[in-house]
Protein backbone atom coordinates (compact mmCIF):
# COMPACT_ATOMS: atom_id res chain seq x y z
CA UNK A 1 0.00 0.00 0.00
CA UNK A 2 1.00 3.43 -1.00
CA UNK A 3 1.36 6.05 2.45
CA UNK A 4 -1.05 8.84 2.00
CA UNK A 5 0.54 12.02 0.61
CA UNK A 6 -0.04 14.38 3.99
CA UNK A 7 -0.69 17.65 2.21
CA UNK A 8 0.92 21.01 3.84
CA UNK A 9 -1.20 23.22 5.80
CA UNK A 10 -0.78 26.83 4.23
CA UNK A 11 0.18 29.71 6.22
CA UNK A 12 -2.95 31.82 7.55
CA UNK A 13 -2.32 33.94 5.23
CA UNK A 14 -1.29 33.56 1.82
CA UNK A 15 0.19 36.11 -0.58
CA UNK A 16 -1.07 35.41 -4.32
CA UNK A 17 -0.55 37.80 -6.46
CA UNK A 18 -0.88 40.84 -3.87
CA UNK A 19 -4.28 39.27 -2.58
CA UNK A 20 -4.28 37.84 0.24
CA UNK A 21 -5.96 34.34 1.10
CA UNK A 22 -6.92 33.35 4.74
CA UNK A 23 -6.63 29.17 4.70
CA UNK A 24 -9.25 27.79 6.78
CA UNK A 25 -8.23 26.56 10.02
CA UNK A 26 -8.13 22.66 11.35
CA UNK A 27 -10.59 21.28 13.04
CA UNK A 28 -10.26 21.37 16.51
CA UNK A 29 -8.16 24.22 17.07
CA UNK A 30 -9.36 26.42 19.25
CA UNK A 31 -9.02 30.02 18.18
CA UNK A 32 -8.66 33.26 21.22
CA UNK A 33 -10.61 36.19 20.34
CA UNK A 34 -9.12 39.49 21.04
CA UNK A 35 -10.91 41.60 24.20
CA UNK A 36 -13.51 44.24 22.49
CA UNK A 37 -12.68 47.43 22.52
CA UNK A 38 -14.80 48.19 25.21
CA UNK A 39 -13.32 45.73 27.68
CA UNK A 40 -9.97 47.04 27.80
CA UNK A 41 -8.80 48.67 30.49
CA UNK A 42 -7.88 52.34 28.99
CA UNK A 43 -11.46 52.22 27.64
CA UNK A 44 -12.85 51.11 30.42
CA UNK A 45 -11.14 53.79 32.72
CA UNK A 46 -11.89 56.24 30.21
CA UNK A 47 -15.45 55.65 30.49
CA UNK A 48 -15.66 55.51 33.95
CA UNK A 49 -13.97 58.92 34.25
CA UNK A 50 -16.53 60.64 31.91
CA UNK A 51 -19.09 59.11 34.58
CA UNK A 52 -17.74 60.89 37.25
CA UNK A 53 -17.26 64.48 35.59
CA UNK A 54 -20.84 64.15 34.19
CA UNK A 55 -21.99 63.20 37.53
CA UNK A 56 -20.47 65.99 39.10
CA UNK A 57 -21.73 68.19 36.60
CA UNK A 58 -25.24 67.19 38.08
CA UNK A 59 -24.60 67.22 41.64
CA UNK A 60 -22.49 70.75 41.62
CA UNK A 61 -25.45 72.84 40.56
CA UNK A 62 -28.03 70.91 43.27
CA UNK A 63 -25.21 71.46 46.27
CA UNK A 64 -25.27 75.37 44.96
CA UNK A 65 -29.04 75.86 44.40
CA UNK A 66 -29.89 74.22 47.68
CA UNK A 67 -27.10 75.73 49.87
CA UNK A 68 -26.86 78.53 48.31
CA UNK A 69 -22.69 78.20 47.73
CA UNK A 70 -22.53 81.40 46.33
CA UNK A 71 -20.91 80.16 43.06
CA UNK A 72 -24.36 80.88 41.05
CA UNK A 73 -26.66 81.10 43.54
CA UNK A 74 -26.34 83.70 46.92
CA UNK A 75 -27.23 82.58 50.07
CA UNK A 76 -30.90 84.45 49.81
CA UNK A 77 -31.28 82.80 46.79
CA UNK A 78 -30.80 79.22 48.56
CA UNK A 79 -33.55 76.32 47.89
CA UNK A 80 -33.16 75.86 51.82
CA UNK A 81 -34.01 79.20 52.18
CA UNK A 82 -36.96 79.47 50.15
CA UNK A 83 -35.33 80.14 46.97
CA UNK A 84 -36.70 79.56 43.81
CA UNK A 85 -34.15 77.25 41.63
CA UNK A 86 -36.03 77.02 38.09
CA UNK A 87 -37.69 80.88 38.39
CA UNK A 88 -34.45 82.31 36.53
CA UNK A 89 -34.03 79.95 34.20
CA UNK A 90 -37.34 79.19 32.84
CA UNK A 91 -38.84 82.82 33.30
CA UNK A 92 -36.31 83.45 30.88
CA UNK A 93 -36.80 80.99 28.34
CA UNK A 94 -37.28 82.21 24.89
CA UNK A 95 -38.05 80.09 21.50
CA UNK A 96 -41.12 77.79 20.50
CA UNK A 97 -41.36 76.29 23.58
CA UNK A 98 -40.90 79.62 26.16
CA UNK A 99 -44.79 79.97 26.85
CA UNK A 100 -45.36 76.91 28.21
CA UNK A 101 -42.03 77.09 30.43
CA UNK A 102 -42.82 80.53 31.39
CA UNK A 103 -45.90 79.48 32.44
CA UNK A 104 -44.24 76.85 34.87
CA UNK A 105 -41.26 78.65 35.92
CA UNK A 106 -41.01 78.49 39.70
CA UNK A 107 -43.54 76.11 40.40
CA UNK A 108 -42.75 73.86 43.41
CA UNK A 109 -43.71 71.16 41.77
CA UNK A 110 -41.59 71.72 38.84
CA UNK A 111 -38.26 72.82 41.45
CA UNK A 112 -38.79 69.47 43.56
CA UNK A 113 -38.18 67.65 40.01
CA UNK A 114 -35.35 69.20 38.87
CA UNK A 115 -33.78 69.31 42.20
CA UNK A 116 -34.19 65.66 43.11
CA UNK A 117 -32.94 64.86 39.41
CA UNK A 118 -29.79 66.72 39.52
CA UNK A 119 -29.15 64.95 42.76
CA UNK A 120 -30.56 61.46 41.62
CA UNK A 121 -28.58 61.05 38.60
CA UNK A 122 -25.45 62.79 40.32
CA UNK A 123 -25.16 61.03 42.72
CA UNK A 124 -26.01 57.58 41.23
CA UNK A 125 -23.56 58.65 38.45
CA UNK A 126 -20.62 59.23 41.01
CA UNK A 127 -21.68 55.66 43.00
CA UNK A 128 -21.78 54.04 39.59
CA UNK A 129 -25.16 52.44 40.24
CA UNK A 130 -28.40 52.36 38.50
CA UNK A 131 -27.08 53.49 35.17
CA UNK A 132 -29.85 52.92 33.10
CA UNK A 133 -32.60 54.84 35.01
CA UNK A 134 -30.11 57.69 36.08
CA UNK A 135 -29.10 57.80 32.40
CA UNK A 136 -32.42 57.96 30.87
CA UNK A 137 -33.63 60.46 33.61
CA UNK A 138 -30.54 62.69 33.20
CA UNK A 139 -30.76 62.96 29.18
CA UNK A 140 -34.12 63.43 29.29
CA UNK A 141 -33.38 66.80 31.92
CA UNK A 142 -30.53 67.65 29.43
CA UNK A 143 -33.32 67.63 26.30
CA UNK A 144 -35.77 69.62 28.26
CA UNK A 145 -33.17 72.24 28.99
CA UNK A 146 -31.92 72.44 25.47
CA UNK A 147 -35.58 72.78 24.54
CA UNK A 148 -36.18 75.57 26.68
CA UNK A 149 -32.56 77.12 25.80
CA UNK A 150 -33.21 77.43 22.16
CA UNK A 151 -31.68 78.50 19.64
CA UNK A 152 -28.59 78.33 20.66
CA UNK A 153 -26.31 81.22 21.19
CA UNK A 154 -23.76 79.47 18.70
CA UNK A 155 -25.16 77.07 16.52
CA UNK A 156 -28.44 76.26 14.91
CA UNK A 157 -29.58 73.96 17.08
CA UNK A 158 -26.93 72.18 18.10
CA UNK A 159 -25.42 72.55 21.47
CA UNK A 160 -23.69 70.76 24.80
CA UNK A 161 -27.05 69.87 25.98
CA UNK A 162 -27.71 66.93 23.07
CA UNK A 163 -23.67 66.17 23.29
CA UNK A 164 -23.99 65.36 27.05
CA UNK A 165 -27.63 63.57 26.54
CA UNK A 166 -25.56 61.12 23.80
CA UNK A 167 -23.07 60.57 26.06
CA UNK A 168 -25.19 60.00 28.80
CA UNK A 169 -26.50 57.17 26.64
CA UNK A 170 -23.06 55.70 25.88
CA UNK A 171 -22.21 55.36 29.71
CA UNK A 172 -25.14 52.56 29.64
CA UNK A 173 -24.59 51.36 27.02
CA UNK A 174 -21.02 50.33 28.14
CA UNK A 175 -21.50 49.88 31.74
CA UNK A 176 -19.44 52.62 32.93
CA UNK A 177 -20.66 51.70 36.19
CA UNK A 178 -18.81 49.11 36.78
CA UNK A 179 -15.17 50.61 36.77
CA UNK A 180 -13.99 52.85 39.81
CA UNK A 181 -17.81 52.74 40.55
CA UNK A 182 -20.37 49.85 42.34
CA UNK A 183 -21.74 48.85 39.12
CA UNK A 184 -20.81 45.60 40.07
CA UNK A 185 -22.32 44.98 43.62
CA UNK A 186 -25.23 46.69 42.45
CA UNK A 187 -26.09 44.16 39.95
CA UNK A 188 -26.27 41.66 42.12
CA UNK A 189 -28.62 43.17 44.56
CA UNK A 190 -31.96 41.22 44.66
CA UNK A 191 -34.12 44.21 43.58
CA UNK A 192 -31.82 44.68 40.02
CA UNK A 193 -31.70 40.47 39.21
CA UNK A 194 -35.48 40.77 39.51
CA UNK A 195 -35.67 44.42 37.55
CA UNK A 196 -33.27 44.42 35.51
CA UNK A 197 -33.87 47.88 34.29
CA UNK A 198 -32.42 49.05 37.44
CA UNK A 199 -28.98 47.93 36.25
């Protein structure tokens, strides 16, 4: 009997002719793909610090309205101290929408809901905990502020307000949380393995 002719296995990759041709692989070998870009650590730390400046950026401005830091807001003019945190703002709305936030502009219900959402998604931003709800609530603030900020003083329409709300998203999306934050413990909480919207 005649020894069977073991045929060469080609280098992965071939050059013919400037093309170049990927051989299949033999059974059996098991092949290592490489990390996605989103797992690697210098994403992953980049992420996670964009969590924390956006979260400060949401906590800062309750601290000042309710204490009254003096940075924006005097001590008079503290929530605390019966100031009115959305009077300014909204009172001074202009564009399509400015009648109907004029109309609301200082209404307590209207301060208690911006207030607790600047804390809420601050501070859940900073802990690195419920992402998803604190994201969704936070770009949905961001959209109602651009809305009542418009047009913008130097574009179009286009202006940090949508650019924070997209990257709001993004931190979700990746699980920022879970990098120099408690995204981690927090997903294994009872409440968030039976809601997992909580996440």
């Amino acid at each position: 009997m005649t020894p069977a002719t073991q045929t060469p296995i080609p280098p992965a990759h071939a050059m013919n002719g400037g093309a170049t041709i990927t051989a299949p692989r033999p059974s059996g070998q098991t092949v290592t793909a490489p990390p996605a870009s989103s797992d690697r650590p210098f994403v992953r730390y980049i992420w996670a610090a964009t969590r924390l400046c956006l979260g400060w950026t949401f906590l800062w401005p309750f601290m000042d309205k309710a204490f009254g830091l003096g940075h924006e807001t005097a001590s008079a003019d503290a929530w605390f101290s019966g100031g009115n945190p959305t009077q300014g703002f909204l009172s001074h709305s202009a564009g399509p929408f400015s009648g109907i936030y004029q109309e609301i502009a200082g209404a307590g219900v209207v301060n208690v809901l911006f207030m607790g959402g600047l804390f809420g998604v601050g501070v859940a931003l900073l802990l690195g905990i419920a992402m998803r709800p604190a994201c969704i609530a936070g770009a949905t603030m961001l959209m109602l502020m651009w809305s009542a900020s418009l047009p913008p003083e130097n574009n179009l329409f286009m202006d940090d307000h949508i650019i924070y709300a997209l990257v709001l998203i993004g931190l979700a999306a990746v699980g920022a949380g879970k990098t120099l934050g408690l995204g981690e413990r927090w997903a294994r909480t009872g409440v968030v393995r039976k809601h997992s919207w909580l996440a």
